[in-house]
Protein backbone atom coordinates (compact mmCIF):
# COMPACT_ATOMS: atom_id res chain seq x y z
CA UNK A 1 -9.58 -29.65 -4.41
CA UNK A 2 -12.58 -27.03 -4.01
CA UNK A 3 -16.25 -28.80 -4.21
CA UNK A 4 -18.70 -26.85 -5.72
CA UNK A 5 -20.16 -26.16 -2.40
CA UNK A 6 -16.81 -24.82 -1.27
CA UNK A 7 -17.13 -22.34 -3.78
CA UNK A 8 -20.93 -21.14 -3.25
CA UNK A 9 -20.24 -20.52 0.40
CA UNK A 10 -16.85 -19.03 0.43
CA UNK A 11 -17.41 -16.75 -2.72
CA UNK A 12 -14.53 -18.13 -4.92
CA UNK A 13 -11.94 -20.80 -5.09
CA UNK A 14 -9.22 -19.96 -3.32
CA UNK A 15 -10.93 -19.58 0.22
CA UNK A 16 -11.87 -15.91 0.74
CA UNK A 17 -15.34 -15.42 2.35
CA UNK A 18 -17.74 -12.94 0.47
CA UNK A 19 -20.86 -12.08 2.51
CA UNK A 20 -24.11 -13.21 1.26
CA UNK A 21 -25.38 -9.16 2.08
CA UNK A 22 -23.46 -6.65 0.26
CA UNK A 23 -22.37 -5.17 3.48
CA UNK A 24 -18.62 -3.63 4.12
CA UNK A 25 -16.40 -5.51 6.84
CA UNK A 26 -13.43 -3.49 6.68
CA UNK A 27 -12.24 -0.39 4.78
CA UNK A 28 -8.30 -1.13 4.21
CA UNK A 29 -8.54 0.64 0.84
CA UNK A 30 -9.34 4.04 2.19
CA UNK A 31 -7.16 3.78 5.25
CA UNK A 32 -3.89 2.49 2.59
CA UNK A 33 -4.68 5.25 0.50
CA UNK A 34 -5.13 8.02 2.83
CA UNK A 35 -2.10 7.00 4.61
CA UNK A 36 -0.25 7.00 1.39
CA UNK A 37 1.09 3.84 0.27
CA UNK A 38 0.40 2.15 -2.68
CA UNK A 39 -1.31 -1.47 -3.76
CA UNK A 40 2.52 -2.41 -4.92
CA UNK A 41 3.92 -1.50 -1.60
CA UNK A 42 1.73 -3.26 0.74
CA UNK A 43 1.95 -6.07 -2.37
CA UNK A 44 5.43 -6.38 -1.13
CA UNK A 45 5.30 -6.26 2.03
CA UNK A 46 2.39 -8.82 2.34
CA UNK A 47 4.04 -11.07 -0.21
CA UNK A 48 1.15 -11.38 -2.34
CA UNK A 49 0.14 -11.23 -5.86
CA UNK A 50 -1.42 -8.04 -6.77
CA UNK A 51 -4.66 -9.27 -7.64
CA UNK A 52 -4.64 -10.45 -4.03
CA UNK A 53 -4.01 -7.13 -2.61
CA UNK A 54 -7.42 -5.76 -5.14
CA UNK A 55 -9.43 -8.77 -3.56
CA UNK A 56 -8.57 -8.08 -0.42
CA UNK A 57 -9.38 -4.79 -0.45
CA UNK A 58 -12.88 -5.15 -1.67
CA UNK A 59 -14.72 -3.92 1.47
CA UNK A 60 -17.09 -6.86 1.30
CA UNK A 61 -14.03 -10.00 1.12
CA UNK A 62 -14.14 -11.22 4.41
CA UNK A 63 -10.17 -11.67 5.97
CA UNK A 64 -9.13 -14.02 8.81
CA UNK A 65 -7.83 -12.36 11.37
CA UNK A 66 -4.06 -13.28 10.28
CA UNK A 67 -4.87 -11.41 7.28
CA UNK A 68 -5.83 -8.21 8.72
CA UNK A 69 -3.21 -8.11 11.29
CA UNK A 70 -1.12 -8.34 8.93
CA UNK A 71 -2.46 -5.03 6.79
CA UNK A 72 -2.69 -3.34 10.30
CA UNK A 73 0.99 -3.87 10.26
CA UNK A 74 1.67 -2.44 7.07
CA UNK A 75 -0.49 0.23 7.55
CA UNK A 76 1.11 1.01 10.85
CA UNK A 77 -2.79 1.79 12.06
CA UNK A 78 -4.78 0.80 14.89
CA UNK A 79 -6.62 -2.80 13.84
CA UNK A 80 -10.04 -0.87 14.92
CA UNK A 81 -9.29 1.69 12.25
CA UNK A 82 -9.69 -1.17 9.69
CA UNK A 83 -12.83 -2.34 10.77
CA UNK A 84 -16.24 -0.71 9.43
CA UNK A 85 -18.49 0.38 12.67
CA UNK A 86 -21.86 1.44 12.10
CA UNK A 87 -20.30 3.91 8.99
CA UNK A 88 -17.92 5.95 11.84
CA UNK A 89 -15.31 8.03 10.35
CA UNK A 90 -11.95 7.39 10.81
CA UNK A 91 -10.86 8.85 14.09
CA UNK A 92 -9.49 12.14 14.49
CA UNK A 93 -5.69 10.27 15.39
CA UNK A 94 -5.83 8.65 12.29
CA UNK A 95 -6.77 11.29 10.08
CA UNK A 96 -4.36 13.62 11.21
CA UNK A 97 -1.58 11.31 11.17
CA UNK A 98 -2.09 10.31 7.21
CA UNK A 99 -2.82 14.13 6.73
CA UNK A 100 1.24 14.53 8.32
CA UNK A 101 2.25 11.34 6.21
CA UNK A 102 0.79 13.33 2.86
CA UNK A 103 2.53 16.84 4.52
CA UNK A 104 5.66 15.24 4.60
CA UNK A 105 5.79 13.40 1.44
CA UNK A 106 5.44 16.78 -0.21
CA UNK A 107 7.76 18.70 1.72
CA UNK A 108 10.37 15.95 1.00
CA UNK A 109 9.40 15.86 -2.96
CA UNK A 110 10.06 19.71 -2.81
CA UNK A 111 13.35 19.37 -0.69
CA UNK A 112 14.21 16.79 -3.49
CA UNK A 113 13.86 18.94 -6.74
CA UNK A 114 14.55 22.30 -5.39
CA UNK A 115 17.08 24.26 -6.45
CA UNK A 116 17.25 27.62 -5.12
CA UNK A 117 18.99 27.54 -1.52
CA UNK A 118 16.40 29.92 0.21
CA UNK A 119 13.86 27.08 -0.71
CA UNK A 120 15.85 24.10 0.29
CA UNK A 121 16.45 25.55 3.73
CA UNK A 122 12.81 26.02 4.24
CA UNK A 123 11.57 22.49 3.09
CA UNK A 124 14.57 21.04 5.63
CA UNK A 125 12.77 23.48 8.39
CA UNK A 126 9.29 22.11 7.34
CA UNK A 127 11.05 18.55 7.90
CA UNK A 128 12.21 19.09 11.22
CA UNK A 129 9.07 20.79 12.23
CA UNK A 130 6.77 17.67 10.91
CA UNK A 131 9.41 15.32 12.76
CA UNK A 132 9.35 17.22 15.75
CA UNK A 133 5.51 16.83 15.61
CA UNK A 134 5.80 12.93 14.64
CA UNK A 135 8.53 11.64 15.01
CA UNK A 136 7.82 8.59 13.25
CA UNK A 137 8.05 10.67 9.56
CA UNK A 138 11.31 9.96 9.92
CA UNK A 139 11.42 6.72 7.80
CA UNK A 140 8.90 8.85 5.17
CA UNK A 141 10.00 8.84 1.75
CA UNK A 142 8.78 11.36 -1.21
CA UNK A 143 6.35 10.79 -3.22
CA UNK A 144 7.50 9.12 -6.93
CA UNK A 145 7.43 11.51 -9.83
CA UNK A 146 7.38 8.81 -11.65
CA UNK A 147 6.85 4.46 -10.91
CA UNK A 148 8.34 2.84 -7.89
CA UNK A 149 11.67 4.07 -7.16
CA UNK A 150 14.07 0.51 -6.89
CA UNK A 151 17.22 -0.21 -5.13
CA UNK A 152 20.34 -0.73 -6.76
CA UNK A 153 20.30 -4.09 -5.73
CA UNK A 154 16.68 -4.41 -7.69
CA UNK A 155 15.87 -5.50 -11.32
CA UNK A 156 12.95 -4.15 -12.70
CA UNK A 157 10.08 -6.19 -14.94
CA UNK A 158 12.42 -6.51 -17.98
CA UNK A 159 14.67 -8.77 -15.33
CA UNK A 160 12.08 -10.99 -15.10
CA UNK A 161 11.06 -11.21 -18.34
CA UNK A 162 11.57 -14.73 -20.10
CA UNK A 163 12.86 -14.87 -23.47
CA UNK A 164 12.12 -17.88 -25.84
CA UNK A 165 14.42 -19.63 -27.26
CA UNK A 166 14.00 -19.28 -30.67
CA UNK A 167 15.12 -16.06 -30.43
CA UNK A 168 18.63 -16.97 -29.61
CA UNK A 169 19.09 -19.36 -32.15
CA UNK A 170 18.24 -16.65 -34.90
CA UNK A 171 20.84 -15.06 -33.34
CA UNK A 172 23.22 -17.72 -34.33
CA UNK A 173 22.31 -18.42 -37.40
């Protein structure tokens, strides 16, 4: 159980350090959204809450170490990149690779609804040019015109969704 000293010094309850100064630590929200990926996605692949992913996020929450290795994995980003340094920019690698992450998002969203052949063969050129460029765009998906996309294997929210049971005996009546 959290004392109410605990709670002063870390920030909140559950453990995660807020600076007394209002300074930034980190900046993993601009780096996740310039690279493209949503709060869902690196949800998932943190296995965290939502909220968690927000709280993170907030440039002023300060992370052990374990947590931001684990975003730099995610991110697929140089662990420096994540780290605020007397207000530097990004660096011109990383910038240029999320600029080829957003390229090729929308060349594969136009290879995806295009219908005329003349167009399709020049997104699939685009692709191979942007892969021959980085070739880790490979595993680069569209972007979403609309939500997540799921698996087959996946249920969405509804699945999860409890039902009282009340509901069912009304049914039997």
């Amino acid at each position: 159980m959290s004392s109410k000293s605990d709670v002063s010094r870390t920030g909140n309850s559950d453990g995660a350090k807020i600076p007394a100064g209002k300074h930034s630590l980190h900046r993993l929200g601009t780096v996740r959204r310039l690279q493209g990926i949503s709060r869902r996605t690196v949800a998932r692949h943190l296995n965290v809450e939502l909220a968690t992913v927000r709280r993170q996020e907030r440039e002023t929450t300060d992370l052990s170490l374990s947590e931001l290795y684990a975003w730099q994995k995610v991110l697929d980003v140089p662990v420096t990149e994540l780290l605020v340094q007397a207000d530097d920019p990004l660096s011109e690698p990383v910038l240029k690779r999320s600029q080829l992450v957003r390229l090729m998002k929308t060349v594969l969203a136009i290879l995806e609804i295009a219908e005329q052949e003349p167009i399709r063969r020049m997104a699939q050129t685009l692709v191979g040019q942007l892969t021959e460029l980085m070739p880790e765009l490979e595993g680069v998906s569209p972007w979403h015109a609309v939500g997540k996309r799921r698996r087959y294997d996946e249920f969405g929210v509804a699945a999860e969704r409890r039902l009282s049971d009340d509901m069912f005996m009304d049914l039997t009546d």
